[in-house]
N, C-alpha and C. Protein backbone atom coordinates (compact mmCIF):
# COMPACT_ATOMS: atom_id res chain seq x y z
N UNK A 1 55.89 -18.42 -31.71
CA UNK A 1 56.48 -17.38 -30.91
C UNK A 1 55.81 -16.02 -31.21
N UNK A 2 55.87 -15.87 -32.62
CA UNK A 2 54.96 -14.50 -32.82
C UNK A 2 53.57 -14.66 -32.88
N UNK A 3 53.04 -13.34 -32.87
CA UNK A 3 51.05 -13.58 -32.49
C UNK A 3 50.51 -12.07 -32.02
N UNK A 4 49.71 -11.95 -31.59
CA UNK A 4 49.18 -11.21 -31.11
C UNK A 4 49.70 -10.43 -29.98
N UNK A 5 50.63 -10.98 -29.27
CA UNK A 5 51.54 -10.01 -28.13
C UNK A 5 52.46 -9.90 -28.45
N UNK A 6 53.38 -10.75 -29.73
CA UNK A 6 54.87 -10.42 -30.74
C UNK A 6 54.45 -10.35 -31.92
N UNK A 7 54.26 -8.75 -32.14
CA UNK A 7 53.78 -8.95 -33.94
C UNK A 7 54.81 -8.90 -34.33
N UNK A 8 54.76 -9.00 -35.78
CA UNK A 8 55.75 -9.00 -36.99
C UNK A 8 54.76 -7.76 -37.81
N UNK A 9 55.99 -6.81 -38.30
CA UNK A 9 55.44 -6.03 -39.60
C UNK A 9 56.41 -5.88 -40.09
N UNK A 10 55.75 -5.80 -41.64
CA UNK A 10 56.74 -5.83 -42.81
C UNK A 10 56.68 -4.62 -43.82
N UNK A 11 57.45 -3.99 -44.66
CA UNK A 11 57.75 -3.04 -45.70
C UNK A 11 58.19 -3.74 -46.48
N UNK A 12 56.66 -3.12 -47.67
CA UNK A 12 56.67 -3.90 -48.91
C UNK A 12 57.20 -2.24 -50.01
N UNK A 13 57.90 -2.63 -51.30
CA UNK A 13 57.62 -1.73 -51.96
C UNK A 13 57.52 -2.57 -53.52
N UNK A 14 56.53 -2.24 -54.12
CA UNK A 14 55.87 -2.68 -55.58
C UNK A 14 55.43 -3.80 -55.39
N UNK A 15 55.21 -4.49 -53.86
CA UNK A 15 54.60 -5.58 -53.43
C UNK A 15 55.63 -6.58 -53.46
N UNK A 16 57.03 -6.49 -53.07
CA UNK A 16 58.25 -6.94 -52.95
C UNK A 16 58.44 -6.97 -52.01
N UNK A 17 58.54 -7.65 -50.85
CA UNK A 17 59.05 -7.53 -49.20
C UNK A 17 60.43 -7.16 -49.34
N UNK A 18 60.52 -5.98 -48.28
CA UNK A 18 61.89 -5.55 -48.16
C UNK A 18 62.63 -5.66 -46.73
N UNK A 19 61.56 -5.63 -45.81
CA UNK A 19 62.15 -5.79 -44.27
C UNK A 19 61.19 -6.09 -44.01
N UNK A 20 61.21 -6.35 -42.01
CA UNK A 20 60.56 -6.68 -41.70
C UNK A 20 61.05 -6.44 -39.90
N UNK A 21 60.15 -6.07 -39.17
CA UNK A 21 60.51 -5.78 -37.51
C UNK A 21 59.27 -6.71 -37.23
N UNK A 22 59.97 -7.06 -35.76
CA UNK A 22 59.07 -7.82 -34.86
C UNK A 22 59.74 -7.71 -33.57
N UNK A 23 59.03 -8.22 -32.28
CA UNK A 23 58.23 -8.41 -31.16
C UNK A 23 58.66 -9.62 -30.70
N UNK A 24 59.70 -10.18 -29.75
CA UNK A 24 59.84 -11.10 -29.39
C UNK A 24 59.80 -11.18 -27.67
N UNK A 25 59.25 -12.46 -27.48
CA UNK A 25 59.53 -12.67 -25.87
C UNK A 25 61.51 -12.31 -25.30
N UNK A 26 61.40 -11.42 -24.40
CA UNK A 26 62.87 -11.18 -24.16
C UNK A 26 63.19 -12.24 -23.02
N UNK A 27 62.05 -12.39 -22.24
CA UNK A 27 62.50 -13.61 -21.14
C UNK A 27 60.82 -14.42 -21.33
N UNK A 28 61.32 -16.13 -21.09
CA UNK A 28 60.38 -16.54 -20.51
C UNK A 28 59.61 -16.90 -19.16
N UNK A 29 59.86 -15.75 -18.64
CA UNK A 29 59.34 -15.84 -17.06
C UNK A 29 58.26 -14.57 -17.12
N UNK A 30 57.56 -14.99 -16.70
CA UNK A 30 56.34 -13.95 -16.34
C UNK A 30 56.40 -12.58 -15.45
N UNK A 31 57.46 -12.49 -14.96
CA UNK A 31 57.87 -11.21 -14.53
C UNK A 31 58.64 -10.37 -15.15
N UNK A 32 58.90 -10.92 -16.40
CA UNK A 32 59.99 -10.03 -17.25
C UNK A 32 58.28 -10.18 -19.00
N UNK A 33 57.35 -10.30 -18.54
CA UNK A 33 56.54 -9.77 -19.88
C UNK A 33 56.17 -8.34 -19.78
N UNK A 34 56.51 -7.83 -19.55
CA UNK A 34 56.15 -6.44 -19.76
C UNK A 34 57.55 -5.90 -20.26
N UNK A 35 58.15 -6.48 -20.68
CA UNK A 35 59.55 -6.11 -21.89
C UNK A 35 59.70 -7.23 -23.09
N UNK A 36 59.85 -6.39 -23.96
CA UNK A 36 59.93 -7.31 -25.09
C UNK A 36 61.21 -6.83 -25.70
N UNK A 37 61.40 -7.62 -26.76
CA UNK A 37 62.97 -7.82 -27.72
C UNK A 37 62.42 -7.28 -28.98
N UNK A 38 63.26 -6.11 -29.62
CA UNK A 38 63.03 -5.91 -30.94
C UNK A 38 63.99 -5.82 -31.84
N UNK A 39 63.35 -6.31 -32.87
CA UNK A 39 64.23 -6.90 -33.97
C UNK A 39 63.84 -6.44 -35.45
N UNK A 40 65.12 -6.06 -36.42
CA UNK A 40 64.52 -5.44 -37.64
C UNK A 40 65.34 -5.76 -38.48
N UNK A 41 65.07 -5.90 -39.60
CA UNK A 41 65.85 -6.21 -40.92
C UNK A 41 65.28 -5.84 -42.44
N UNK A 42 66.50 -5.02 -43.04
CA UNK A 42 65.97 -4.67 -44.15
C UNK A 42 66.82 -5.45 -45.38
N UNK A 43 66.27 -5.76 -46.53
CA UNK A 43 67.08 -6.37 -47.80
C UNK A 43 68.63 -5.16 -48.09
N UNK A 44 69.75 -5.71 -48.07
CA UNK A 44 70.47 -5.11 -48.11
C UNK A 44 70.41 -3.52 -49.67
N UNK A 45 69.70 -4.28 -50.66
CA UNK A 45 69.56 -3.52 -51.54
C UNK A 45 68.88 -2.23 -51.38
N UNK A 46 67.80 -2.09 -50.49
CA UNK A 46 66.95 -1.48 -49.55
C UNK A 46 67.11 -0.43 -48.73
N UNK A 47 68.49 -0.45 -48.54
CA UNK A 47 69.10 -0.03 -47.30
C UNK A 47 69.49 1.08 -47.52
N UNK A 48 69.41 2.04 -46.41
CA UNK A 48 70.00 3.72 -46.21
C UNK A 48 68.53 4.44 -46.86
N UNK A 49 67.40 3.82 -47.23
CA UNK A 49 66.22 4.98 -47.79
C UNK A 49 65.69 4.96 -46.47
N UNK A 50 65.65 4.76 -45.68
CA UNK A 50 64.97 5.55 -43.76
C UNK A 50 63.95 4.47 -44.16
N UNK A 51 63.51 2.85 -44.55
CA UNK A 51 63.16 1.65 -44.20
C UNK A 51 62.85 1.19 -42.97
N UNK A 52 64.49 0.82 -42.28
CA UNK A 52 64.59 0.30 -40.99
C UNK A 52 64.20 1.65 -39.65
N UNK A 53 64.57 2.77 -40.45
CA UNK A 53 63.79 3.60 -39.18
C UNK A 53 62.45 3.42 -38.57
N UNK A 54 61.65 3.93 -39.95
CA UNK A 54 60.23 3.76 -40.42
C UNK A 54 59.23 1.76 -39.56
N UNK A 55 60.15 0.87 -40.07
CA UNK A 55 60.05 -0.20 -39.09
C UNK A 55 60.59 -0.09 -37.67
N UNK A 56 61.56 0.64 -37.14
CA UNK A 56 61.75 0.76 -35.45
C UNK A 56 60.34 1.33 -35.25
N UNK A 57 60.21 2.27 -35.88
CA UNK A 57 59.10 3.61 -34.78
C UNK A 57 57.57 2.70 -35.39
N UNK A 58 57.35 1.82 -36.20
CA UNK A 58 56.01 1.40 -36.07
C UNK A 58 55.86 0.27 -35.12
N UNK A 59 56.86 -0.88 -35.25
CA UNK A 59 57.11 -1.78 -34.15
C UNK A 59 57.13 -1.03 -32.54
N UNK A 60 58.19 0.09 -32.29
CA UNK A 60 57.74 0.33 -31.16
C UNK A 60 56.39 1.60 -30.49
N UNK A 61 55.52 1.44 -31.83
CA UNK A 61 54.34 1.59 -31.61
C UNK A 61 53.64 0.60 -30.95
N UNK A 62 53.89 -0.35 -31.98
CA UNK A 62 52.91 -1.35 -31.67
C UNK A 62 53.53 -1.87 -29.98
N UNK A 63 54.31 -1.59 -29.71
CA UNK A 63 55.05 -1.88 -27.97
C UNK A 63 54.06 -1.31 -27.52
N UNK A 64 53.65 0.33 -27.50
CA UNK A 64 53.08 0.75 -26.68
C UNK A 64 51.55 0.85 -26.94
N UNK A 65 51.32 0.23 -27.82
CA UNK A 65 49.76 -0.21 -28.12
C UNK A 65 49.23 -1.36 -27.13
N UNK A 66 50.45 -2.29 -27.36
CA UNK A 66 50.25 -3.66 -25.99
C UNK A 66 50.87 -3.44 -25.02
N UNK A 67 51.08 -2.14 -24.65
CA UNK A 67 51.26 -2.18 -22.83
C UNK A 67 52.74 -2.21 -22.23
N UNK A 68 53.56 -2.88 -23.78
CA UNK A 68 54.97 -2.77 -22.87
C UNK A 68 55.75 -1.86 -22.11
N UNK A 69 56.40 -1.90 -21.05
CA UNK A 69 57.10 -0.81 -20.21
C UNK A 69 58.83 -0.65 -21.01
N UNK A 70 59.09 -1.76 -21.30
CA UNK A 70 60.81 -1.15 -21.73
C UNK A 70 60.62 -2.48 -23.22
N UNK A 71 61.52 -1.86 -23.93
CA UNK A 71 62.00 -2.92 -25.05
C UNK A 71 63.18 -3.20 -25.30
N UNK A 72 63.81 -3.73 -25.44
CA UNK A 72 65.11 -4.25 -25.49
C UNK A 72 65.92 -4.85 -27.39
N UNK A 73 66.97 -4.05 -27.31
CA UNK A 73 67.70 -4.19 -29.11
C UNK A 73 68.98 -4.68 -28.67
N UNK A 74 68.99 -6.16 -29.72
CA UNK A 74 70.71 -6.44 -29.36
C UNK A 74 71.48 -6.54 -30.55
N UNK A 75 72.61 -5.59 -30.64
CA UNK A 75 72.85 -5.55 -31.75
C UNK A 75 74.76 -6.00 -32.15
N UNK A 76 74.59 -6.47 -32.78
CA UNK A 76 76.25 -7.62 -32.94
C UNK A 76 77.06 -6.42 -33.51
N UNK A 77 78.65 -6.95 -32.62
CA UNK A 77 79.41 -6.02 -33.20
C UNK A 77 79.73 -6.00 -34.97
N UNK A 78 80.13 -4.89 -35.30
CA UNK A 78 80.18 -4.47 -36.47
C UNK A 78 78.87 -4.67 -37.60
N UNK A 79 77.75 -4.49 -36.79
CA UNK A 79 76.33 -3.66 -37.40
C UNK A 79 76.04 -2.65 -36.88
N UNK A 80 76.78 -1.63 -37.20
CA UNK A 80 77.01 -0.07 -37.41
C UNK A 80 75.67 0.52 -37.80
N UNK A 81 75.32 0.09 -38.56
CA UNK A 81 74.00 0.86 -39.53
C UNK A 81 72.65 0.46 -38.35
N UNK A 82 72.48 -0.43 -37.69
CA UNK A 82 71.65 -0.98 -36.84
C UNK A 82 71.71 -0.26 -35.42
N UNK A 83 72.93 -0.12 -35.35
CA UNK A 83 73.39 0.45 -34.00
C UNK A 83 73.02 1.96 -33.90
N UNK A 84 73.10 2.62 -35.02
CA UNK A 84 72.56 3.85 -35.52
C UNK A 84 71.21 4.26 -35.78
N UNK A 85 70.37 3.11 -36.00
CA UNK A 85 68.94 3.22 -36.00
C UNK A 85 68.20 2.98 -34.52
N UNK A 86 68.73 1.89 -33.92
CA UNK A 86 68.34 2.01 -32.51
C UNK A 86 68.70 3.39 -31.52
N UNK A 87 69.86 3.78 -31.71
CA UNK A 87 70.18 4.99 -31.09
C UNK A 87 69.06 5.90 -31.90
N UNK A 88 68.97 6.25 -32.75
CA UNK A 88 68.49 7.67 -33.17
C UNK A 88 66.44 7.07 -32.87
N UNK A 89 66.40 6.07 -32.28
CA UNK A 89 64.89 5.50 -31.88
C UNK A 89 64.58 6.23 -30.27
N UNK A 90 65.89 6.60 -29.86
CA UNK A 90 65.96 6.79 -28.62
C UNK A 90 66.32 5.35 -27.71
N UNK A 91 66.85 4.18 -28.22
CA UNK A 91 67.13 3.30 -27.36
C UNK A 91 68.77 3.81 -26.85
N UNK A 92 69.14 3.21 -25.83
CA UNK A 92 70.48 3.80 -24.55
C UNK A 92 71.33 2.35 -24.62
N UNK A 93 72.35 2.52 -24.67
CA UNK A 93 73.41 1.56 -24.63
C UNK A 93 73.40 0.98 -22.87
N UNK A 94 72.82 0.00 -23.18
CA UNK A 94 73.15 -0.43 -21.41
C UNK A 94 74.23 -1.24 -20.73
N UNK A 95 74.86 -2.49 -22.09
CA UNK A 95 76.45 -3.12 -21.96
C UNK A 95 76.21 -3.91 -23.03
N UNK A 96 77.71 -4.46 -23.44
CA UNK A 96 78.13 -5.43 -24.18
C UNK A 96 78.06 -6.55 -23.07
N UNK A 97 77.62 -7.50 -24.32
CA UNK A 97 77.83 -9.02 -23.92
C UNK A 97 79.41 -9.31 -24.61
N UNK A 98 80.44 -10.66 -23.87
CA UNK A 98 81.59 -10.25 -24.71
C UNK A 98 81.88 -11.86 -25.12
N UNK A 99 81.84 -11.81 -26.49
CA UNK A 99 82.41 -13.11 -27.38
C UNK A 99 81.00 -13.78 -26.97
N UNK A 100 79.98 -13.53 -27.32
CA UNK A 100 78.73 -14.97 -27.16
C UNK A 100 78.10 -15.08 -28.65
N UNK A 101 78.48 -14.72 -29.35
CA UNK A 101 78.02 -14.67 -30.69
C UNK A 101 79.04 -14.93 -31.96
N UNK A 102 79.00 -15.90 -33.16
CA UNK A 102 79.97 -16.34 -33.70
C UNK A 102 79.02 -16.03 -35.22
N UNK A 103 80.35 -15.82 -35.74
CA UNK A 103 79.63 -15.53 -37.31
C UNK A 103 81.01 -15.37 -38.46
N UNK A 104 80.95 -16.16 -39.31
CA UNK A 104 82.56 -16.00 -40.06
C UNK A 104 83.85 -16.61 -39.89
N UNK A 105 83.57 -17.29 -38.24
CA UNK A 105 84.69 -18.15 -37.80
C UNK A 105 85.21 -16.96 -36.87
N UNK A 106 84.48 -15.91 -36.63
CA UNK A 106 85.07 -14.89 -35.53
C UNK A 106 84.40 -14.34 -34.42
N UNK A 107 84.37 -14.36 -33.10
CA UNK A 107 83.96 -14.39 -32.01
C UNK A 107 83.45 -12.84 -32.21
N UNK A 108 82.10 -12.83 -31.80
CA UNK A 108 81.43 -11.32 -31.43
C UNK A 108 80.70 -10.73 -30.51
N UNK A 109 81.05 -9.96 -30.28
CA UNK A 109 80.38 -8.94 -29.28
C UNK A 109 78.81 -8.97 -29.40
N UNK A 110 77.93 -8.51 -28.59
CA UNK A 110 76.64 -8.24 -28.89
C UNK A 110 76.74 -6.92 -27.72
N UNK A 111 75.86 -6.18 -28.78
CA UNK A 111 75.70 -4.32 -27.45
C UNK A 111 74.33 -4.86 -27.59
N UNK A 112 74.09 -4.22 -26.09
CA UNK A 112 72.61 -4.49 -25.10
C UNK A 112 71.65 -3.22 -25.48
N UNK A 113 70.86 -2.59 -25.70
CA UNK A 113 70.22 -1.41 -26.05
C UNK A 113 68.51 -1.44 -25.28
N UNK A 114 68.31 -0.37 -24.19
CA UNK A 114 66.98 -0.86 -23.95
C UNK A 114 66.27 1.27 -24.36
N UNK A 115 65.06 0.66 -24.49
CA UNK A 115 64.33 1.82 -24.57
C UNK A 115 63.15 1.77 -23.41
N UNK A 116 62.59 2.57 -22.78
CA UNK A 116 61.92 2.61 -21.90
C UNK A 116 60.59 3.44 -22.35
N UNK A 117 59.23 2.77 -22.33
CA UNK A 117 58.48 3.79 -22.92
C UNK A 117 57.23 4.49 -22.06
């Protein structure tokens, strides 16, 4: 899935992987490649030093290095800290998906987030 049109980059510190963003196909139809899905994750220990920012804004570099027109962040209810990094990326709340996501034995939300570049 990832490659050369979905990279993956990662933040290392003392040569320790700590996160990591990537580049995913958002649809598989050929009229929806010029948007991609982005995705980021940092080691919880990691977290709150501006990491996952630092991974939004190089990943959606690399968007506009390969040409993409919009990117797309989906982020599950009650990931607050995520929801906060996509917003302050400049991505826009476009809708919730409601109950399609399960985690804990409890039905969740997913918010839709696109950025346009």
């Amino acid at each position: 899935m990832h490659g050369r049109r979905h990279p993956v980059v990662v933040a290392q510190i003392d040569g320790e992987l700590v996160g990591w963003a990537c580049i995913s196909p958002w649809s598989d139809r050929a009229a929806y490649n010029i948007t991609g899905e982005t995705s980021f994750y940092v080691k919880s220990e990691f977290r709150g030093r501006g990491i996952g920012r630092k991974l939004k804004r190089r990943i959606t570099a690399e968007a506009r290095r390969l040409g993409y027109h919009s990117l797309i962040a989906r982020v599950a209810e009650g990931s607050d800290a995520s929801l906060y990094i996509n917003k302050a990326a400049g991505y826009k709340h476009v809708g919730t998906m409601r109950e399609v996501g399960r985690k804990f034995g409890k039905l969740l939300d997913v918010h839709i987030l696109q950025k346009t570049l």
